[in-house]
C-alpha atoms as a PDB file:
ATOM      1  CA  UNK A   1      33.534  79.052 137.230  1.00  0.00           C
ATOM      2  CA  UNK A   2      30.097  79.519 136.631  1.00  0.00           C
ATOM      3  CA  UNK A   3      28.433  82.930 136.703  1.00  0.00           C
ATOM      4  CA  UNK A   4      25.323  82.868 138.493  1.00  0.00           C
ATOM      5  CA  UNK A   5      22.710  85.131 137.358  1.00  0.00           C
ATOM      6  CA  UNK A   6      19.017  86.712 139.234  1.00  0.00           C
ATOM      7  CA  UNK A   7      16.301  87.568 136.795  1.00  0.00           C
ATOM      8  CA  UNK A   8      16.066  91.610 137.317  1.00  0.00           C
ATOM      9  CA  UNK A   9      12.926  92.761 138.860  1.00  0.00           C
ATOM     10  CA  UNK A  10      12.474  96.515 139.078  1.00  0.00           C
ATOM     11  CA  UNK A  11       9.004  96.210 141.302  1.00  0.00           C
ATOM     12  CA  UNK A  12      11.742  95.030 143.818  1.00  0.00           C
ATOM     13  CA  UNK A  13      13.464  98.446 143.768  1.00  0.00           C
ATOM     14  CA  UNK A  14      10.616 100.577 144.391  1.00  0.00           C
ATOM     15  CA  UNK A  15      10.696 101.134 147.700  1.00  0.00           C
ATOM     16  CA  UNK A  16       9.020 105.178 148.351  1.00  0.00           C
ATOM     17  CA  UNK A  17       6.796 106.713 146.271  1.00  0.00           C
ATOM     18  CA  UNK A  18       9.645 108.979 144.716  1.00  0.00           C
ATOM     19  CA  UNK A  19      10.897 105.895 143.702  1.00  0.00           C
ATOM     20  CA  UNK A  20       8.297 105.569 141.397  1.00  0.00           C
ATOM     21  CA  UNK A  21       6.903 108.651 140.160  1.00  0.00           C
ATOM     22  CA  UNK A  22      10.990 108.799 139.034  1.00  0.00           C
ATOM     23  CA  UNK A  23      10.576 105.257 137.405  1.00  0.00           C
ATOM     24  CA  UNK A  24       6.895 106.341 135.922  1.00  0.00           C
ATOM     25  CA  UNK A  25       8.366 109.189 134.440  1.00  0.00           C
ATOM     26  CA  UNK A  26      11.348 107.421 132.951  1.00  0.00           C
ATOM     27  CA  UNK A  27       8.895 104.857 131.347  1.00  0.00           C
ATOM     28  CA  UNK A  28       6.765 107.563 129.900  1.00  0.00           C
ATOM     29  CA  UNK A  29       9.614 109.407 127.998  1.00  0.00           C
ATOM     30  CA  UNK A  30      11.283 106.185 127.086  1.00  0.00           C
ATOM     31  CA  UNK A  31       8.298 104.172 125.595  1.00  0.00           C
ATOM     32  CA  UNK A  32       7.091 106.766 122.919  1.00  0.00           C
ATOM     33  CA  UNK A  33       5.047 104.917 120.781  1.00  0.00           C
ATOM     34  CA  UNK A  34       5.132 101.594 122.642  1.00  0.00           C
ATOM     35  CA  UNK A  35       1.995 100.556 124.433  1.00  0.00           C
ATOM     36  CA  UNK A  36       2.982  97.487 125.458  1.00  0.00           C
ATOM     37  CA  UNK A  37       5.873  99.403 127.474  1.00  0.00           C
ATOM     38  CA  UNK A  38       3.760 101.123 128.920  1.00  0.00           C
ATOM     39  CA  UNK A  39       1.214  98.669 130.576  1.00  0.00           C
ATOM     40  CA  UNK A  40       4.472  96.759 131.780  1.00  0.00           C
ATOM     41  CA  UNK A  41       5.383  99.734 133.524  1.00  0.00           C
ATOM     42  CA  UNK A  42       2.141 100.175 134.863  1.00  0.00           C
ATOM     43  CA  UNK A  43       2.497  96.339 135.895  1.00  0.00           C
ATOM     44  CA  UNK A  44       5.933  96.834 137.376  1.00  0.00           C
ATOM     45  CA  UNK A  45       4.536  99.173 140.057  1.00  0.00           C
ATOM     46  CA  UNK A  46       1.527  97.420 140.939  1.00  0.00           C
ATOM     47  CA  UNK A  47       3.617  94.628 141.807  1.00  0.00           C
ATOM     48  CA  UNK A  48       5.166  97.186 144.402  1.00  0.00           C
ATOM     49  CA  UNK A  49       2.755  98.816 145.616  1.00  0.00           C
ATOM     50  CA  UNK A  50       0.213  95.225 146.220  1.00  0.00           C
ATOM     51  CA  UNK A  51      -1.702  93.645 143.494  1.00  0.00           C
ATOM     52  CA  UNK A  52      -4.409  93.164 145.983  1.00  0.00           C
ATOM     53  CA  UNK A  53      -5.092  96.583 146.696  1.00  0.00           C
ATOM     54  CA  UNK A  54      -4.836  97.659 143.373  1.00  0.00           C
ATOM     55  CA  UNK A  55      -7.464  94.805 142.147  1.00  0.00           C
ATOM     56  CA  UNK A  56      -9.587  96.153 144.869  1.00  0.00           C
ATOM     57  CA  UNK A  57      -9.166  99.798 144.009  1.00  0.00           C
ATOM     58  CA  UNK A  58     -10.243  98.987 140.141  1.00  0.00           C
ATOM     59  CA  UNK A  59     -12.942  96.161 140.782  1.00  0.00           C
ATOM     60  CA  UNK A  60     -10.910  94.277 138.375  1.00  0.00           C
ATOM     61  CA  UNK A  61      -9.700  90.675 139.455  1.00  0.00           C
ATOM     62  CA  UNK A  62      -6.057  90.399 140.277  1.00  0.00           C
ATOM     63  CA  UNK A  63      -5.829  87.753 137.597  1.00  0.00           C
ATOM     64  CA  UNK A  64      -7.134  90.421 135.122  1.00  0.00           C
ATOM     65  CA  UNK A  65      -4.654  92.721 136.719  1.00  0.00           C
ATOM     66  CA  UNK A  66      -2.107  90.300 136.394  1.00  0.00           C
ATOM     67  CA  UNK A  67      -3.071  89.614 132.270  1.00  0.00           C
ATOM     68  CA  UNK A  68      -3.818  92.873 131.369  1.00  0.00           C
ATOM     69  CA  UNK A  69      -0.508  94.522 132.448  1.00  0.00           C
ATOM     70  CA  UNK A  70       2.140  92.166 130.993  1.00  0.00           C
ATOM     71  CA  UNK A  71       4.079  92.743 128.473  1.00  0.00           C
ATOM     72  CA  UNK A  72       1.894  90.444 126.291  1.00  0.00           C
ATOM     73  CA  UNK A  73      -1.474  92.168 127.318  1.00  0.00           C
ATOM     74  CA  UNK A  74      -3.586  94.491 125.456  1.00  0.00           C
ATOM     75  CA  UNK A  75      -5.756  96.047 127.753  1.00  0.00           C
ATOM     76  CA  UNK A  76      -8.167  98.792 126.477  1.00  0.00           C
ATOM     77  CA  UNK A  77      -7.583 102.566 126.952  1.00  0.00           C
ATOM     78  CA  UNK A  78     -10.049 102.731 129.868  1.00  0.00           C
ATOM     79  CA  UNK A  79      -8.396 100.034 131.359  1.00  0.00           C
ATOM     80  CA  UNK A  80      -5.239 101.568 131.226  1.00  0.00           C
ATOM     81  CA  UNK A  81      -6.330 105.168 132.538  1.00  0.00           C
ATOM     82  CA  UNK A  82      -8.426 103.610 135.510  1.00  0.00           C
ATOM     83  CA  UNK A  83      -5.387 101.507 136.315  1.00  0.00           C
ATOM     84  CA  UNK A  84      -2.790 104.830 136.275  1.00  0.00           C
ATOM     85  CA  UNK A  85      -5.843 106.227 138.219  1.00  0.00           C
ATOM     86  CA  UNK A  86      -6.213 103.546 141.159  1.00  0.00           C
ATOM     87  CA  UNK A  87      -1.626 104.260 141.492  1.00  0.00           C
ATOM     88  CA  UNK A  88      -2.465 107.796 142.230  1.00  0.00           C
ATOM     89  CA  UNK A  89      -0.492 108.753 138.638  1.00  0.00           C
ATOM     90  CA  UNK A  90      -0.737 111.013 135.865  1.00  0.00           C
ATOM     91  CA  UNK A  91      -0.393 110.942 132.547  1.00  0.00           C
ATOM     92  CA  UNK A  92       1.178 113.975 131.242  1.00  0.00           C
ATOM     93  CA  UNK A  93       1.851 115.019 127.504  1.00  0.00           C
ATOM     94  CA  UNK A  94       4.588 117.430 126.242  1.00  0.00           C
ATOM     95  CA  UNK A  95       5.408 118.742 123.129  1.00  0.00           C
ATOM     96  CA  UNK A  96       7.949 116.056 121.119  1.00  0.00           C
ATOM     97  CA  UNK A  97      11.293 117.938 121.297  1.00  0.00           C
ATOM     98  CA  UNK A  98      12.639 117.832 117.994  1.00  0.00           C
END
């Protein structure tokens, strides 16, 4: 018997906005020094939330969006903060517990 598998996506679990300030905090303490984790994450809930709307909220094109926030992208710094911006997110810092 064959096991039958679905590609996970987490955009498809957050539903409320709790949803993903938890999941946006969760990425943020688990990435450390990973920036490609991070602009995943920030791709993961602008799938979500709309793509559209976000594209329209940054001027950027969604195909840019799209590009930018995968986990091959690179986008620059600015890119990044106008993007966490646009979600209505923060980006906090902390001392590193050691």
């Amino acid at each position: 018997m064959a096991i039958k598998l679905k590609k996970w996506d987490s955009a498809e679990h957050l539903k409320t906005e709790e949803d993903i300030t938890l999941y946006w905090e969760a990425c943020l303490e688990e990435a450390e020094d990973d920036p490609a984790f991070i602009t995943a994450a920030l791709g993961t809930i602008a799938r979500a939330r709309g793509m559209s709307q976000l594209a329209r909220d940054t001027g950027m094109t969604r195909e840019g969006l799209y590009k930018a926030l995968s986990a091959d992208g690179n986008p620059e710094f600015a890119t990044v903060m106008k993007v966490i911006r646009a979600l209505g997110l923060h980006l906090h810092g902390a001392p590193v517990q050691r």
